[in-house]
Protein backbone atom coordinates (compact mmCIF):
# COMPACT_ATOMS: atom_id res chain seq x y z
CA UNK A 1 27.89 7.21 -20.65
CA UNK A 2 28.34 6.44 -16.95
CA UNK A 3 25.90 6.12 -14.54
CA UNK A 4 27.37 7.31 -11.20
CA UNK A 5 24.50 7.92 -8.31
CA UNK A 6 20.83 7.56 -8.37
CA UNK A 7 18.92 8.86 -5.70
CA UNK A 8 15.29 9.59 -4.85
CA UNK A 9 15.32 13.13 -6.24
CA UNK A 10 16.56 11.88 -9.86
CA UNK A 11 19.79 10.49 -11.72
CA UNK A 12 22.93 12.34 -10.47
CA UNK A 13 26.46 12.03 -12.03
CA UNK A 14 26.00 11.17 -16.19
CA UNK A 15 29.09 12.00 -17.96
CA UNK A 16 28.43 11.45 -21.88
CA UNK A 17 31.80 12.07 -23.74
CA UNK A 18 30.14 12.08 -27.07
CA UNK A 19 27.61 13.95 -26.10
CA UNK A 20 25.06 11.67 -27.64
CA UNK A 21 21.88 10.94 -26.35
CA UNK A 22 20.64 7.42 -26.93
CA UNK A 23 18.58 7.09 -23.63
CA UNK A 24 16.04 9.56 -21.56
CA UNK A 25 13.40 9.11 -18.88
CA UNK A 26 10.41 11.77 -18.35
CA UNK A 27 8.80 13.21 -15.62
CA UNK A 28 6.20 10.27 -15.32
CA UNK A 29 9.38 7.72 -14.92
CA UNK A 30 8.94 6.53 -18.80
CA UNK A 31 12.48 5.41 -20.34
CA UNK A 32 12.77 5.86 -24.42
CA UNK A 33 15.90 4.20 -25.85
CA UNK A 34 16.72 5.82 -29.03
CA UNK A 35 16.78 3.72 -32.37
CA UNK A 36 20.46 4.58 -32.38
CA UNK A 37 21.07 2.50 -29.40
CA UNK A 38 23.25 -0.63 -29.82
CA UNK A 39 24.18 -3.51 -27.77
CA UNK A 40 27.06 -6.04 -28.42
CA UNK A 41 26.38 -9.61 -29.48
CA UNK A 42 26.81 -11.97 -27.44
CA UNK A 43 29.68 -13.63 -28.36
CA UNK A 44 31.30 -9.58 -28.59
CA UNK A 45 32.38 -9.47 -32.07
CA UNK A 46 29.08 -7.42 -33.94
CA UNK A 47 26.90 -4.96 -32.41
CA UNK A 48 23.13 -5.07 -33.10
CA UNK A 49 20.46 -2.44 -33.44
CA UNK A 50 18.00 -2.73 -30.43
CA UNK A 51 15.42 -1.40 -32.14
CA UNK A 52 15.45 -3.02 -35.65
CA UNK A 53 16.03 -6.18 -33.95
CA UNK A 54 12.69 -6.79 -31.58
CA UNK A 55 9.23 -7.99 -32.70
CA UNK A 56 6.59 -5.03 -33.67
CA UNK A 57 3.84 -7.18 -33.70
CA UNK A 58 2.71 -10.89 -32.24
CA UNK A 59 -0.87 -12.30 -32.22
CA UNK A 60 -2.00 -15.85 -30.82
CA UNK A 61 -5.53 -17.12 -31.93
CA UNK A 62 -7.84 -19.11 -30.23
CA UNK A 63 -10.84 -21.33 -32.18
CA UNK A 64 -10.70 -19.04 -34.90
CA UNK A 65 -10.75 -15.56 -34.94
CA UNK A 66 -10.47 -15.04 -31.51
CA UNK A 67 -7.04 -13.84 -30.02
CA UNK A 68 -5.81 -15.07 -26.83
CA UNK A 69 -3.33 -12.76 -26.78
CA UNK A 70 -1.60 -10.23 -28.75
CA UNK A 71 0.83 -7.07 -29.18
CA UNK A 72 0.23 -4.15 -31.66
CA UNK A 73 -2.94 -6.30 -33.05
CA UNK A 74 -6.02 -4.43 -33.14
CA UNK A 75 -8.05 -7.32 -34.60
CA UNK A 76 -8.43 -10.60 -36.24
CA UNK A 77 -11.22 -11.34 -39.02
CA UNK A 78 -12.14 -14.86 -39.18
CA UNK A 79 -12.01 -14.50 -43.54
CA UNK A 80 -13.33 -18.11 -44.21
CA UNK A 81 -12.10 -21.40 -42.78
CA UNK A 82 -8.67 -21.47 -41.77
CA UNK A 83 -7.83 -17.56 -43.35
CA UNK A 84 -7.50 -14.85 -40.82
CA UNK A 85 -7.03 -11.24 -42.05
CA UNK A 86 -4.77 -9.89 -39.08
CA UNK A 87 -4.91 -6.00 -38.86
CA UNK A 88 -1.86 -4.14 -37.44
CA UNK A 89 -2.51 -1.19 -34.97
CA UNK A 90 0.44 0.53 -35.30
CA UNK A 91 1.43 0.24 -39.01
CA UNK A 92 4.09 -0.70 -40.63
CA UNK A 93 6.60 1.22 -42.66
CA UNK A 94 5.33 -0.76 -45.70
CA UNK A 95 4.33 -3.80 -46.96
CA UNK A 96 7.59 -5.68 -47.05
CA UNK A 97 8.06 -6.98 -43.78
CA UNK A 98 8.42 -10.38 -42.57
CA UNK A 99 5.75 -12.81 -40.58
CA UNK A 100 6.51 -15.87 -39.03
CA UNK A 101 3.91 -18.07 -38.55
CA UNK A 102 3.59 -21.42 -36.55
CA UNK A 103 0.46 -23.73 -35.49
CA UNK A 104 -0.58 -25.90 -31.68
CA UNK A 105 -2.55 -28.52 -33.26
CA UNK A 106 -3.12 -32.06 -32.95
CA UNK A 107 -2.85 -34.85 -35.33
CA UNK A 108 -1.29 -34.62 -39.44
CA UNK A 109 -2.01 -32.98 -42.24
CA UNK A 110 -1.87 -29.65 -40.93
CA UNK A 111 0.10 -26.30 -41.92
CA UNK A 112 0.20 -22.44 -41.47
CA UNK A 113 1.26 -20.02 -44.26
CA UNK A 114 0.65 -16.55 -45.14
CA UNK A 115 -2.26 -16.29 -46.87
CA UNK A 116 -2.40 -14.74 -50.35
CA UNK A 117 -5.91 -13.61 -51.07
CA UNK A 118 -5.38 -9.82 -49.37
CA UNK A 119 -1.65 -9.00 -50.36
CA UNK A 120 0.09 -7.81 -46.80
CA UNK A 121 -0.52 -4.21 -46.32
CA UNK A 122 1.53 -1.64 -44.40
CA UNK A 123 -1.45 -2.11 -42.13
CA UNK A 124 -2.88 -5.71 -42.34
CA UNK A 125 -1.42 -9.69 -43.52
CA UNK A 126 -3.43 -12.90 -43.87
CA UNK A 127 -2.96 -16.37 -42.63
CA UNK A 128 -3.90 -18.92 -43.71
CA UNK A 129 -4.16 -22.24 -42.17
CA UNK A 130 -4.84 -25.79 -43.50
CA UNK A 131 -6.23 -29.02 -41.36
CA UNK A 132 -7.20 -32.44 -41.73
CA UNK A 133 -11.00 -31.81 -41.59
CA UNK A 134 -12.35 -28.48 -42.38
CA UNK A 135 -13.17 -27.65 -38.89
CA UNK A 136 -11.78 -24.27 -37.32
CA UNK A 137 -8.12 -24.88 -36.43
CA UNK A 138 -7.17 -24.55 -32.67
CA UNK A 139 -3.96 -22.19 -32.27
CA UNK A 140 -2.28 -20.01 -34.96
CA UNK A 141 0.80 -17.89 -33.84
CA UNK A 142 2.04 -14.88 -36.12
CA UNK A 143 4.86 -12.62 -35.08
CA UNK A 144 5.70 -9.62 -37.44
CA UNK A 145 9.26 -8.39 -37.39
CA UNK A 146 10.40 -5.01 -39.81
CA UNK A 147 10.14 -1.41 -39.52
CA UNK A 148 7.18 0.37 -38.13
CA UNK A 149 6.01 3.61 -39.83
């Protein structure tokens, strides 16, 4: 596919010889790339799925429960010290996806895992985070990589 002219009016001049479409852009100016779509590696020598290879989901929490920030989270529940139930908004394809979790905290003796108590759900995983004291921990990352639904 070769992009030749774009102009005010709209894209001008796309020759496809396969007659594929990976890419397309409505009337509001929204771009969809197709899960087909594939970009080389960097070094050249594999290609890689765009779509299989980006994060669905992120969350980082604040003082327990509370997220700072987030990205296809629609809420964290505060469980019991140190275990947050972390509900997906858009759900997964199914339970077996992966999480990777990391902590911000000061001092020793402190760890983040994926928390056993609720088994992850197409729609929902647990952390579950350990400290020195059994005060609230202070920053809990989670990012959720697999299929969506």
């Amino acid at each position: 596919m070769a992009l030749t002219k774009v102009k005010g009016s709209g894209v001008e001049g796309i020759t496809n010889l396969s007659n594929a479409t990976f890419l397309s852009v409505n009337a509001s100016e929204v771009a969809t790339l197709l899960t087909s779509a594939v970009i080389n590696s960097e070094g050249g020598a594999v290609t890689h799925n765009i779509a299989q290879g980006l994060a669905k989901a992120w969350v980082k929490t604040v003082e327990g429960a509370s997220p700072a920030d987030s990205f296809n989270i629609s809420g964290v529940t505060d469980s019991s010290t140190g275990v947050y139930l972390i509900a997906i908004n858009n759900d997964m394809s199914n339970a077996h996806y992966s999480v990777v979790v990391s902590k911000l905290a000061a001092g020793s003796a402190r760890d983040v895992n994926i928390g056993t108590d609720n088994v992850p759900t197409a729609s929902a995983f647990e952390i579950f985070s350990t400290a020195a004291s059994s005060t609230e921990d202070q920053t809990c990352y989670a990012t959720v990589l697999g299929d969506l639904a």
